[in-house]
N, C-alpha and C. Protein backbone atom coordinates (compact mmCIF):
# COMPACT_ATOMS: atom_id res chain seq x y z
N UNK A 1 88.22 91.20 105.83
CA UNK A 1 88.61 92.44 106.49
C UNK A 1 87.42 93.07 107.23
N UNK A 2 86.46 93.29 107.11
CA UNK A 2 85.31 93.85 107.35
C UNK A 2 84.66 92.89 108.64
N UNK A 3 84.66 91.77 108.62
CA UNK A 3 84.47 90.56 109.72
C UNK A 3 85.76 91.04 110.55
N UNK A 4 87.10 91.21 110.31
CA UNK A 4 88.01 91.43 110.92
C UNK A 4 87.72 92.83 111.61
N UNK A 5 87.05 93.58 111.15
CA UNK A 5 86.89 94.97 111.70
C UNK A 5 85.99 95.19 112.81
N UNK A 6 84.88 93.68 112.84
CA UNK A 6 83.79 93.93 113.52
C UNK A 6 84.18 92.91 114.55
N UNK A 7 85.42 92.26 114.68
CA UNK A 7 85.55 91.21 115.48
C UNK A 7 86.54 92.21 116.55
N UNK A 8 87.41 93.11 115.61
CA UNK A 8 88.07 94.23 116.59
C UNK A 8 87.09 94.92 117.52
N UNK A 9 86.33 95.68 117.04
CA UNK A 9 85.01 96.41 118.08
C UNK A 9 84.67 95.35 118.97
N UNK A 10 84.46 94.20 118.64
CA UNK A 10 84.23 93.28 119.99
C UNK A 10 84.53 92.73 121.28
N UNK A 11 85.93 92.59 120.50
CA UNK A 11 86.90 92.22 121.40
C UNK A 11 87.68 93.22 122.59
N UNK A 12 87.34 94.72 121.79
CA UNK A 12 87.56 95.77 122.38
C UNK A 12 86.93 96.73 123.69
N UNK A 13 85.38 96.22 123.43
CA UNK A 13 84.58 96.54 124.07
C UNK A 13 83.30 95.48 124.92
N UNK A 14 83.66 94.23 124.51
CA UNK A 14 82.93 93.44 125.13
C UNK A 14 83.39 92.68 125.82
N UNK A 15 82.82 92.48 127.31
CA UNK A 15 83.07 91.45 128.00
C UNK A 15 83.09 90.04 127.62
N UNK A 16 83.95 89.06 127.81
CA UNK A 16 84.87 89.16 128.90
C UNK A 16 86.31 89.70 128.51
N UNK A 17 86.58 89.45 127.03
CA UNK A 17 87.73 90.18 126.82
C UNK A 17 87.86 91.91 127.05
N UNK A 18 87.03 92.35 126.58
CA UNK A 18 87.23 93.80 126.69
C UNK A 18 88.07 94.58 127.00
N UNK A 19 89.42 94.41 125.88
CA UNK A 19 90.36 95.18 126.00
C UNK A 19 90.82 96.13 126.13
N UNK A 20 89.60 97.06 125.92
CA UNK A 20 89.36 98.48 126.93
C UNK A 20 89.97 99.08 127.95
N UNK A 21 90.08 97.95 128.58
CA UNK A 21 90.22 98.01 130.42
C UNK A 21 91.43 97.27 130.75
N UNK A 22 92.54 96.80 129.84
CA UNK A 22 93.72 96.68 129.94
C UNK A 22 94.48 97.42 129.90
N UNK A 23 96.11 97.75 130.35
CA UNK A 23 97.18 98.60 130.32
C UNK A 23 97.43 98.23 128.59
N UNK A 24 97.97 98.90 127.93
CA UNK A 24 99.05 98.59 126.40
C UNK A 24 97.98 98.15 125.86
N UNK A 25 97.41 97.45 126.41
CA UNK A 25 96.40 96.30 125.13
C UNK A 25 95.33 97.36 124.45
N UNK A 26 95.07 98.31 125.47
CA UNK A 26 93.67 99.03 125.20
C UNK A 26 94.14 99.74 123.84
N UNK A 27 95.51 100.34 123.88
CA UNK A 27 96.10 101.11 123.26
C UNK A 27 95.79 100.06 121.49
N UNK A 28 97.26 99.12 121.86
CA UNK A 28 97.21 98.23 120.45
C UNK A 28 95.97 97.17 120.15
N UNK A 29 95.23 97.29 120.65
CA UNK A 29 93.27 96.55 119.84
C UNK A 29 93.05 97.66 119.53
N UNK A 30 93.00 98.91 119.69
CA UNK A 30 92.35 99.95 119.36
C UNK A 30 92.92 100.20 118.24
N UNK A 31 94.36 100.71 117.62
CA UNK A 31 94.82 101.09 117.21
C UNK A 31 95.10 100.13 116.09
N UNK A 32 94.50 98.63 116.62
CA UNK A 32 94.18 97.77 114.92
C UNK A 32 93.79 97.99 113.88
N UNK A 33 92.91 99.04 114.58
CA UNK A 33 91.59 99.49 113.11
C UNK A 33 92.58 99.85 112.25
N UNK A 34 93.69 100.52 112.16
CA UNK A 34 94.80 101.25 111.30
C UNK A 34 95.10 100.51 109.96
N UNK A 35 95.60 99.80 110.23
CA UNK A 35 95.97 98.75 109.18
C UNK A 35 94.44 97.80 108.55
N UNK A 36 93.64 97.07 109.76
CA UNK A 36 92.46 97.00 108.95
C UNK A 36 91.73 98.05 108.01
N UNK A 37 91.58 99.15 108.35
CA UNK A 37 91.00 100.66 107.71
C UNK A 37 91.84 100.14 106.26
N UNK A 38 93.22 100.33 106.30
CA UNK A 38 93.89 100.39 105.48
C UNK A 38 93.47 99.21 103.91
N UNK A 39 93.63 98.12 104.69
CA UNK A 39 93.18 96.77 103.81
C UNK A 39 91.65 96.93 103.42
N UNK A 40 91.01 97.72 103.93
CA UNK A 40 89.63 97.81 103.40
C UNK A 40 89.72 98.76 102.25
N UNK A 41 90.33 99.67 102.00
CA UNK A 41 90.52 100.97 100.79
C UNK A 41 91.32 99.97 100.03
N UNK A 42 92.22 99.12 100.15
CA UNK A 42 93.37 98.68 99.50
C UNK A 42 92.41 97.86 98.56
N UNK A 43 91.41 96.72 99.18
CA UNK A 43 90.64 96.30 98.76
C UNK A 43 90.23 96.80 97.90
N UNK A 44 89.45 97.82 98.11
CA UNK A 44 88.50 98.42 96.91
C UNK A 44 89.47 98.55 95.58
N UNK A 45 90.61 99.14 95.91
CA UNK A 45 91.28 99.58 94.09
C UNK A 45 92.28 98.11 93.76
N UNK A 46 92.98 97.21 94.66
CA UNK A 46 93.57 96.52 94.13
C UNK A 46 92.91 95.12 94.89
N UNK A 47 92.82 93.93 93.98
CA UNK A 47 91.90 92.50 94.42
C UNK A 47 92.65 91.52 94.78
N UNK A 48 93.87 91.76 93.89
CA UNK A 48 94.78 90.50 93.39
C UNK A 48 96.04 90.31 94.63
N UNK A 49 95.88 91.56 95.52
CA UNK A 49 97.06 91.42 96.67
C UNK A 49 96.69 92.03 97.78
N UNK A 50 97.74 91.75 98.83
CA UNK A 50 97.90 92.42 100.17
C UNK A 50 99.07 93.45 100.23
N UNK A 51 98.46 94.60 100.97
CA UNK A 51 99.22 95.61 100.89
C UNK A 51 100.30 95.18 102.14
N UNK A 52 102.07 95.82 101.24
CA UNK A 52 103.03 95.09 102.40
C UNK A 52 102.84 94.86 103.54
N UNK A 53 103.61 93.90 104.32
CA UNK A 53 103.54 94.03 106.00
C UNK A 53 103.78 94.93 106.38
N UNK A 54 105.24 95.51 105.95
CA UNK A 54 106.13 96.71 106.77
C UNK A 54 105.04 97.59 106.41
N UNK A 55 104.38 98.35 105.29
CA UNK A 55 103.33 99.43 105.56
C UNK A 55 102.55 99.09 106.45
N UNK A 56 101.20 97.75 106.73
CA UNK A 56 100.82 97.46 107.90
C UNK A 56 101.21 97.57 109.00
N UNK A 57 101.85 97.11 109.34
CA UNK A 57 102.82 97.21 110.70
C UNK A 57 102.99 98.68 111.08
N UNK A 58 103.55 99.05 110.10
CA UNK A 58 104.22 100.79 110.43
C UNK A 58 102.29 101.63 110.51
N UNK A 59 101.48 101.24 110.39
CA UNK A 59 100.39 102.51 110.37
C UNK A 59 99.69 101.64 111.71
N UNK A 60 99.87 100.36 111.85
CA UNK A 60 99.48 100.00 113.32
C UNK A 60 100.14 100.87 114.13
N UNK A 61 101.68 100.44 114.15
CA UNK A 61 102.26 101.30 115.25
C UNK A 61 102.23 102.83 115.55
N UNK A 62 101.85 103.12 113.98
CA UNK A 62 101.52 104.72 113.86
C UNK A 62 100.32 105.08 114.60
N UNK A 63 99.27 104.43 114.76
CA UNK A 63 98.14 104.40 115.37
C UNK A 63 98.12 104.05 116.83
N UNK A 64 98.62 103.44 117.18
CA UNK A 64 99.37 103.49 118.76
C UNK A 64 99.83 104.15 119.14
N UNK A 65 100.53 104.88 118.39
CA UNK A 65 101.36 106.34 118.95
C UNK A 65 100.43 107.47 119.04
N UNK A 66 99.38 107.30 118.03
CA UNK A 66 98.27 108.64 118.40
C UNK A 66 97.46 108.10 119.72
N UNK A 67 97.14 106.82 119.78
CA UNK A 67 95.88 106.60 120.79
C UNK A 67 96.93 106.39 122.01
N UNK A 68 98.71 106.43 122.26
CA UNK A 68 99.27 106.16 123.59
C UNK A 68 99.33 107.93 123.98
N UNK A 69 99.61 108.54 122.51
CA UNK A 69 99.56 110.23 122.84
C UNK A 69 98.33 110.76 123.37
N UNK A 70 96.88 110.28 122.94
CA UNK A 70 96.07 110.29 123.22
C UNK A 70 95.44 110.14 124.90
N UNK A 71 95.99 109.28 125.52
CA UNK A 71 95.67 108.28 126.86
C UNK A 71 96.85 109.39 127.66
N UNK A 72 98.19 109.75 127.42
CA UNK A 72 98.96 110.56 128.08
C UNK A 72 98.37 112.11 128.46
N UNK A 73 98.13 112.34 126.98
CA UNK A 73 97.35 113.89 127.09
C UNK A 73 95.98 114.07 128.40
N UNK A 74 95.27 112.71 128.53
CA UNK A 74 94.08 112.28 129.01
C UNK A 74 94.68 112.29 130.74
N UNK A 75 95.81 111.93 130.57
CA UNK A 75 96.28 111.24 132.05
C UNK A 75 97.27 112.18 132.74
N UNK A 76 97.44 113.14 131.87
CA UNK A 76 98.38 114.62 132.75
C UNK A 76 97.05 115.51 132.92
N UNK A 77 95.95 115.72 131.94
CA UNK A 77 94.90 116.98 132.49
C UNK A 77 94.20 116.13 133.61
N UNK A 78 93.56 115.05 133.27
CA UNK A 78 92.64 114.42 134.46
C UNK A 78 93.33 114.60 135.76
N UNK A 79 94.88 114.04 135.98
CA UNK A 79 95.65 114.06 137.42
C UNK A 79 96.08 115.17 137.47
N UNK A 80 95.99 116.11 137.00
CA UNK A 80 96.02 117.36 137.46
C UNK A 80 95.02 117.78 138.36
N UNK A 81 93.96 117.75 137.75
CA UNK A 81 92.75 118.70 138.44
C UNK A 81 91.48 117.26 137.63
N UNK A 82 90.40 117.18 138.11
CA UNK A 82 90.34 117.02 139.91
C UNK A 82 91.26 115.63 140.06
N UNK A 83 92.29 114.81 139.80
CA UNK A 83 92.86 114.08 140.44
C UNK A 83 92.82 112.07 139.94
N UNK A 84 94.25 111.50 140.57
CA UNK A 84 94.37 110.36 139.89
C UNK A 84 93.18 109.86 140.01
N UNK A 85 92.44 109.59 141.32
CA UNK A 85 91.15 108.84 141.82
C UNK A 85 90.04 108.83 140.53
N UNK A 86 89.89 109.80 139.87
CA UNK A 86 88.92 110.25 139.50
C UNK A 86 89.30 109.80 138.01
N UNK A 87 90.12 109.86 137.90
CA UNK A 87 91.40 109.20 136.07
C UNK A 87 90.84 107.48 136.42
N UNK A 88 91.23 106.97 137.55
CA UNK A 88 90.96 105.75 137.59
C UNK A 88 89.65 105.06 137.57
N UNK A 89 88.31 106.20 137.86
CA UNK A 89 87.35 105.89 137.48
C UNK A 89 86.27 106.09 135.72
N UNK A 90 87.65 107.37 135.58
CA UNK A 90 87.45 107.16 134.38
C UNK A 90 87.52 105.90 133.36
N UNK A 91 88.69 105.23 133.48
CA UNK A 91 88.74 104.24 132.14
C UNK A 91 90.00 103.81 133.23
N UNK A 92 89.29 101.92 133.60
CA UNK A 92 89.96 101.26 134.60
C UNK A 92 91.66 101.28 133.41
N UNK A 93 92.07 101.00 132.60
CA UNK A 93 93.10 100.90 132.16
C UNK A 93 94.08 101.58 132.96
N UNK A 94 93.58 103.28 133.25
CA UNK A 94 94.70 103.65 133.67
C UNK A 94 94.57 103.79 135.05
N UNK A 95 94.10 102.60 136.01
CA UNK A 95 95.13 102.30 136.84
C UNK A 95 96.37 101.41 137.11
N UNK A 96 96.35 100.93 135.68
CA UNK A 96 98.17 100.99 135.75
C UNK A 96 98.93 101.35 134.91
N UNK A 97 98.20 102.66 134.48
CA UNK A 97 99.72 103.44 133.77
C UNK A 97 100.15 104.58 134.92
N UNK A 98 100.83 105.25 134.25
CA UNK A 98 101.79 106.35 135.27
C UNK A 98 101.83 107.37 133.87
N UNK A 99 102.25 108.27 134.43
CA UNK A 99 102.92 109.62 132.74
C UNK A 99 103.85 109.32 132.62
N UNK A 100 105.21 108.82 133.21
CA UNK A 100 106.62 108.14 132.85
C UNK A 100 105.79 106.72 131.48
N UNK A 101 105.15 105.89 132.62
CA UNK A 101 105.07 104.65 131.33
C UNK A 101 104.07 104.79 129.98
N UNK A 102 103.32 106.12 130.31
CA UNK A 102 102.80 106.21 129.02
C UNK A 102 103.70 107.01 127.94
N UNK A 103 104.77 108.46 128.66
CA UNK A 103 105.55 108.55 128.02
C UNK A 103 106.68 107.54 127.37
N UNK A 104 106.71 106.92 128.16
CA UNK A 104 107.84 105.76 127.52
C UNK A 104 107.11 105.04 126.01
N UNK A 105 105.71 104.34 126.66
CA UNK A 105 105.31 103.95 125.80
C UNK A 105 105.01 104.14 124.04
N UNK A 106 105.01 105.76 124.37
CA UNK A 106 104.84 106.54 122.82
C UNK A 106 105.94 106.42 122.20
N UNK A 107 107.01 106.39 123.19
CA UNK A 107 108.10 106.92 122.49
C UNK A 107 108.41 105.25 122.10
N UNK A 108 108.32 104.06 122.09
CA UNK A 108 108.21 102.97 121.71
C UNK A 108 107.82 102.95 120.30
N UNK A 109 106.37 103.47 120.29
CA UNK A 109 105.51 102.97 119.38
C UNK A 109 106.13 103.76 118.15
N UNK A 110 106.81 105.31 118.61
CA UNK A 110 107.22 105.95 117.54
C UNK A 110 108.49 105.32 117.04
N UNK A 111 109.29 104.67 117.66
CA UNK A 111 110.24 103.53 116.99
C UNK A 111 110.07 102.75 116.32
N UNK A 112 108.95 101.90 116.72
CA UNK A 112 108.50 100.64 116.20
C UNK A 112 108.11 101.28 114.33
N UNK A 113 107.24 102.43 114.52
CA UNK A 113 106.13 102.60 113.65
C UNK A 113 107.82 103.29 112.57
N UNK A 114 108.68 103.75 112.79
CA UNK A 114 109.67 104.63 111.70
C UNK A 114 110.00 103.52 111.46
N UNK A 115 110.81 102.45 111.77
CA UNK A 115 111.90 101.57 111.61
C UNK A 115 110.99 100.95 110.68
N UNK A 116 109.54 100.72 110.91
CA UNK A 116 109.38 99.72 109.87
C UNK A 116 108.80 100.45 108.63
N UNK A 117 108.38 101.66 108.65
CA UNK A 117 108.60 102.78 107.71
C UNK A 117 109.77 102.78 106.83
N UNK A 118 110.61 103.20 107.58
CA UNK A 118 112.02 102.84 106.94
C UNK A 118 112.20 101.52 106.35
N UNK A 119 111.65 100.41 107.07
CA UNK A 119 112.07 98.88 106.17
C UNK A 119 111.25 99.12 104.62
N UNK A 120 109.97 99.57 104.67
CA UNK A 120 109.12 99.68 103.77
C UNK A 120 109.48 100.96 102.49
N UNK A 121 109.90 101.90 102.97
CA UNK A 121 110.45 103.18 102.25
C UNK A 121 111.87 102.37 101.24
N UNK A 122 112.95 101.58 102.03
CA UNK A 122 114.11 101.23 101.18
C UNK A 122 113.66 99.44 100.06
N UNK A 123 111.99 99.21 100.73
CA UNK A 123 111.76 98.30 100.03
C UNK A 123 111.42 98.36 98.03
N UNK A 124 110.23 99.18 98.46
CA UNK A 124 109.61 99.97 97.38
C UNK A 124 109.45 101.27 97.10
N UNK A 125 109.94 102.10 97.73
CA UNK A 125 110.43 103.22 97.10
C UNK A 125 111.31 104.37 97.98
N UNK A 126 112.57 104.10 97.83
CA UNK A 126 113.75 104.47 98.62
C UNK A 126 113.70 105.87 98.22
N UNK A 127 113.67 107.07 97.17
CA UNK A 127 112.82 108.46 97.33
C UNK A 127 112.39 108.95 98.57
N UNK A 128 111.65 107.87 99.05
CA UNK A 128 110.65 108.96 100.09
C UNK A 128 111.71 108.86 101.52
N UNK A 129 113.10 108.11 101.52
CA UNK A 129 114.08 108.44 102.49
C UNK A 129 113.80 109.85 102.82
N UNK A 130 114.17 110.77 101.41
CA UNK A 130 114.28 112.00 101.61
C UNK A 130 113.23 113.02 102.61
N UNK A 131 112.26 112.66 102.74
CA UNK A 131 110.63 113.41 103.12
C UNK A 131 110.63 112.41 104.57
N UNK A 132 111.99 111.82 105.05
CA UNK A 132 111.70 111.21 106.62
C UNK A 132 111.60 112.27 107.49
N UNK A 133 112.71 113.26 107.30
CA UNK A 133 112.68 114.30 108.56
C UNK A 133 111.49 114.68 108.75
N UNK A 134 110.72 114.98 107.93
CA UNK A 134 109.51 115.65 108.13
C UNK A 134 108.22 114.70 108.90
N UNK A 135 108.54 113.44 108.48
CA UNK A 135 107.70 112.20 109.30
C UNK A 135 108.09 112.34 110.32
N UNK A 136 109.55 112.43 110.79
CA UNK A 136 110.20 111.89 112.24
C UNK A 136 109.19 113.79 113.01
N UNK A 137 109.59 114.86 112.37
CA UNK A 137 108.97 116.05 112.83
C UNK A 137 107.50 116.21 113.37
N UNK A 138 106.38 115.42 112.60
CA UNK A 138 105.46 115.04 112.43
C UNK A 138 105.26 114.52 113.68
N UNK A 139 105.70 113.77 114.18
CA UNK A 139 105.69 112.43 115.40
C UNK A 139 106.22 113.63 116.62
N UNK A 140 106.91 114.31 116.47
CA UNK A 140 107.69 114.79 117.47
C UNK A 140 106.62 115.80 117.84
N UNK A 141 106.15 116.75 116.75
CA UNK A 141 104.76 118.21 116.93
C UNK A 141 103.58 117.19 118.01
N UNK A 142 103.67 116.06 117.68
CA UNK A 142 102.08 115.50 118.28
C UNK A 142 102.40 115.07 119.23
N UNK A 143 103.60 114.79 119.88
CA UNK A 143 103.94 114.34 120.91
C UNK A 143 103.97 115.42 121.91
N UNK A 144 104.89 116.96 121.65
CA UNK A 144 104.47 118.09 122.27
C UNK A 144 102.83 118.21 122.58
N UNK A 145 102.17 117.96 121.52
CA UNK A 145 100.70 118.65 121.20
C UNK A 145 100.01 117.83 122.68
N UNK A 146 100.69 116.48 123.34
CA UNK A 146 99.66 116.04 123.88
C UNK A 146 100.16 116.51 125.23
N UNK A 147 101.21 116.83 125.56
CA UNK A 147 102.08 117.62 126.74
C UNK A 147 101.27 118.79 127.14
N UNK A 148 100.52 119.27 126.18
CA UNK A 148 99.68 120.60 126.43
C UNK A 148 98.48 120.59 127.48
N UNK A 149 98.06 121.87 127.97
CA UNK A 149 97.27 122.07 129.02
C UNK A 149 96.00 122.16 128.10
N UNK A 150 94.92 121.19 128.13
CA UNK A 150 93.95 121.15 126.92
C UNK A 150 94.36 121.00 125.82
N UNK A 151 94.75 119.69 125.73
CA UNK A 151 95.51 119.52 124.30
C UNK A 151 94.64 118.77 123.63
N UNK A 152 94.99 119.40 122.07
CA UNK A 152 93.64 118.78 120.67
C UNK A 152 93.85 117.36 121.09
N UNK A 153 95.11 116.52 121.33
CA UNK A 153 95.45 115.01 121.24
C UNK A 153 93.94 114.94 121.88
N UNK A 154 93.24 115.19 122.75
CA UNK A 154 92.36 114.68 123.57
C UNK A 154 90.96 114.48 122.42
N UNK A 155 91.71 114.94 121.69
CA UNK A 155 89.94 115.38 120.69
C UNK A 155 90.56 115.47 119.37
N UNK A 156 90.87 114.43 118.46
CA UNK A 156 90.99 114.48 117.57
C UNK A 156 90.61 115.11 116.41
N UNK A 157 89.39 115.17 116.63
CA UNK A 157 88.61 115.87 115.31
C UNK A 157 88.60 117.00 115.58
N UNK A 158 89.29 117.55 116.34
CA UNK A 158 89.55 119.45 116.47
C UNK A 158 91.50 119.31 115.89
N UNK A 159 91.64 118.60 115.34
CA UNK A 159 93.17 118.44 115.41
C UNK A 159 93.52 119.63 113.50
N UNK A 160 92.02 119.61 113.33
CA UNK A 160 92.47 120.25 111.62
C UNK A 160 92.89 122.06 112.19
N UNK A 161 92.62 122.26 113.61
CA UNK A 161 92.84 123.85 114.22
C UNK A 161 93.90 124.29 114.65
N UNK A 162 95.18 123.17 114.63
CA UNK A 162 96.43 123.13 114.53
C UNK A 162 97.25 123.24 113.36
N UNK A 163 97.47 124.91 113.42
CA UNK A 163 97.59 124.90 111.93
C UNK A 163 99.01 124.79 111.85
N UNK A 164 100.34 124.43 112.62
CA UNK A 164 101.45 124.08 112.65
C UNK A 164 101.30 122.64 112.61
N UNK A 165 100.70 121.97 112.66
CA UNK A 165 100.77 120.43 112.74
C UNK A 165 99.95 120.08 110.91
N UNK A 166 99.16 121.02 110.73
CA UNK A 166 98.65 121.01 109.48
C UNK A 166 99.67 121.12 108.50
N UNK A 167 100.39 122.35 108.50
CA UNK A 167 101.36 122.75 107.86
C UNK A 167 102.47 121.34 107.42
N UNK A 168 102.64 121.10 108.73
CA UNK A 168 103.76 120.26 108.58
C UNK A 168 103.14 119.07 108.02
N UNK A 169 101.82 118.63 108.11
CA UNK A 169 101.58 117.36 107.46
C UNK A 169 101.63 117.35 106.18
N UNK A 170 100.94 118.57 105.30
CA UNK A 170 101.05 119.07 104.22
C UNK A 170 102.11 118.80 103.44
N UNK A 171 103.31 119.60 104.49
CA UNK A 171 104.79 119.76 103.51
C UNK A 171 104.93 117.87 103.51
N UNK A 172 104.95 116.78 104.36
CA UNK A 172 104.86 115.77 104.29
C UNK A 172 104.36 114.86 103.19
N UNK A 173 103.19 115.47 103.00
CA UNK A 173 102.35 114.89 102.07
C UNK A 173 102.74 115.42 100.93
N UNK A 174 103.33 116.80 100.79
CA UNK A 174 103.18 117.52 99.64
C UNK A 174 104.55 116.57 98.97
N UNK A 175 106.00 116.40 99.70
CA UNK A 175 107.08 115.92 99.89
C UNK A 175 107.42 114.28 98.68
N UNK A 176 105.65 113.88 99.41
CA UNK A 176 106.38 112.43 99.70
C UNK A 176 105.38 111.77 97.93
N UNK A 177 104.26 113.04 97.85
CA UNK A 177 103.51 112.90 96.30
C UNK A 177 104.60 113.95 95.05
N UNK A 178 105.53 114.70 95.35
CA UNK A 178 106.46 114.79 94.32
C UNK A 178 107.33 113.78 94.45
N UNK A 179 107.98 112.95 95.73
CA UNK A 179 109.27 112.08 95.67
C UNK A 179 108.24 110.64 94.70
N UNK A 180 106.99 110.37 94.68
CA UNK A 180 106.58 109.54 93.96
C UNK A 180 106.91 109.50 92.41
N UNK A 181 107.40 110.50 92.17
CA UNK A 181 107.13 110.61 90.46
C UNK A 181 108.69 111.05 90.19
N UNK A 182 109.88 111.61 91.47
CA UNK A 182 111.13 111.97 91.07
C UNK A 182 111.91 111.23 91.39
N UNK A 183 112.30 110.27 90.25
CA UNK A 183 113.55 109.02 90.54
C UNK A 183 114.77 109.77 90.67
N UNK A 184 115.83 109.60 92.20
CA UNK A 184 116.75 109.66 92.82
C UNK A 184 117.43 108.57 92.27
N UNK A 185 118.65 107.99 91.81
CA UNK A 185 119.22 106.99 91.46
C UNK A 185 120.65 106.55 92.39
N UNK A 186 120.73 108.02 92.81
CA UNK A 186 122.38 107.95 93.91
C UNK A 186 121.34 107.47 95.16
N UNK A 187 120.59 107.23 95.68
CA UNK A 187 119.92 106.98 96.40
C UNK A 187 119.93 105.29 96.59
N UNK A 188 119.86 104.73 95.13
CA UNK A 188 120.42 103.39 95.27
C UNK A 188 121.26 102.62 96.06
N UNK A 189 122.37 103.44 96.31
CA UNK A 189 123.64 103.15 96.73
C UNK A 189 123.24 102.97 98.41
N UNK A 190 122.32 103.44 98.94
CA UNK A 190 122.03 103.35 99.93
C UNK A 190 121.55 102.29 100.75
N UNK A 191 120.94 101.28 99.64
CA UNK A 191 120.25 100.04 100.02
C UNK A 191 121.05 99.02 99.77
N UNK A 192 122.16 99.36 98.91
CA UNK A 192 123.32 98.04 99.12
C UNK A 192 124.37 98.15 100.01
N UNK A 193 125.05 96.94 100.36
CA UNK A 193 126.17 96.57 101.38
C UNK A 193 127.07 97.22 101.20
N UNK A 194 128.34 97.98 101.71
CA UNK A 194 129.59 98.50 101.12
C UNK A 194 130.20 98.48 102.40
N UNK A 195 131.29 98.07 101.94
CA UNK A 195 132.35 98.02 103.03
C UNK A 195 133.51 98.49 102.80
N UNK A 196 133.95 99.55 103.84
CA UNK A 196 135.28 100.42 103.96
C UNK A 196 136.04 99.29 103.82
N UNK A 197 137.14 99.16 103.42
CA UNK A 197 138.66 98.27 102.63
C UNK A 197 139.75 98.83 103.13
N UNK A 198 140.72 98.39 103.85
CA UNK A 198 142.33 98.54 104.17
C UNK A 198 143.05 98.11 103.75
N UNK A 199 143.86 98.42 102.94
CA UNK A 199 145.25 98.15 102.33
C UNK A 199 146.06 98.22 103.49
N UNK A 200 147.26 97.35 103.38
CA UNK A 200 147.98 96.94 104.36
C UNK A 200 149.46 97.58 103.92
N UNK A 201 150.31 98.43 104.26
CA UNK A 201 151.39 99.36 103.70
C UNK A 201 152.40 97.82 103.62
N UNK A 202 153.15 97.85 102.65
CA UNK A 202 154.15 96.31 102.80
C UNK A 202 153.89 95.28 102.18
């Protein structure tokens, strides 16, 4: 993992690959670190396994959705004032995005990243169904947040000054560490097959 982490920075920023300076790609190499980050902590407390795919997968795509929210927020203030020319000398990538395809794009990644949330939530612990709205809410606040005129998306580490996006991560977190310990059992019923039945009059 750690070789894997340092082979990401490479590939990211060094010529000749330097995925930096690609459309989408810049986004998902970047947004690898997510799931590597992840397998490195996982490491430390458990030896004997790999943490699921569907959680991997889902905090990649989760991480794409901050760094495509990220690149959008970047690409409505820059072409605003002083202008695309000047966006394109910023970071060659975005001369070929648009604000339609980076909006599109988020809204991708925020599919990709629930659905497999959801595969992972009804795998090992179908509870935290309950604490989705507040994930799907979560995705939706940061997506506004990067629409903004000087928006934190641009600057992450000012993102703890959003105290509505705080809030809501909280109730999230707060949500999803009581649904850990409160077994739902009608909840079961949710992860098996059932099929509506017609009786035929005659």
């Amino acid at each position: 993992m750690s070789l894997l982490f340092w082979l990401s920075g490479v590939i990211y920023n060094v010529k000749p690959l330097r995925f930096k300076d690609k459309a989408y790609v810049d986004v998902l190499s970047e947004s690898l670190n997510n799931p590597i980050r992840m397998m490195l902590g996982w490491a430390m407390i458990e030896h004997s396994s790999i943490a699921p795919g569907s959680l991997l997968l889902a905090y990649w795509m989760g991480g794409a959705f901050l760094m495509g929210a990220k690149r959008l927020s970047e690409y409505r203030e820059i072409a605003a004032d002083p202008g695309v020319a000047v966006l394109h000398r910023y970071r060659r990538s975005f001369q070929h995005y648009t604000e339609e395809r980076l909006t599109i794009s988020c809204f991708i990644y925020a599919l990709f990243a629930t659905f497999l949330m959801g595969v992972f939530l009804i795998k090992y612990r179908i509870e935290y169904i309950v604490a989705f709205p507040l994930v799907i809410l979560l995705f939706a606040h940061y997506l506004s947040l990067s629409m903004r005129s000087g928006s934190v998306a641009q600057k992450p580490e000012k993102l703890f000054r959003e105290k509505r996006l705080m809030a809501i991560s909280a109730l999230t977190v707060g949500a999803l560490a009581v649904l850990s310990f409160v077994d739902l059992p009608v909840l079961q019923e949710f992860s098996e097959p059932h099929f509506i039945t017609v009786e035929r009059a005659g």
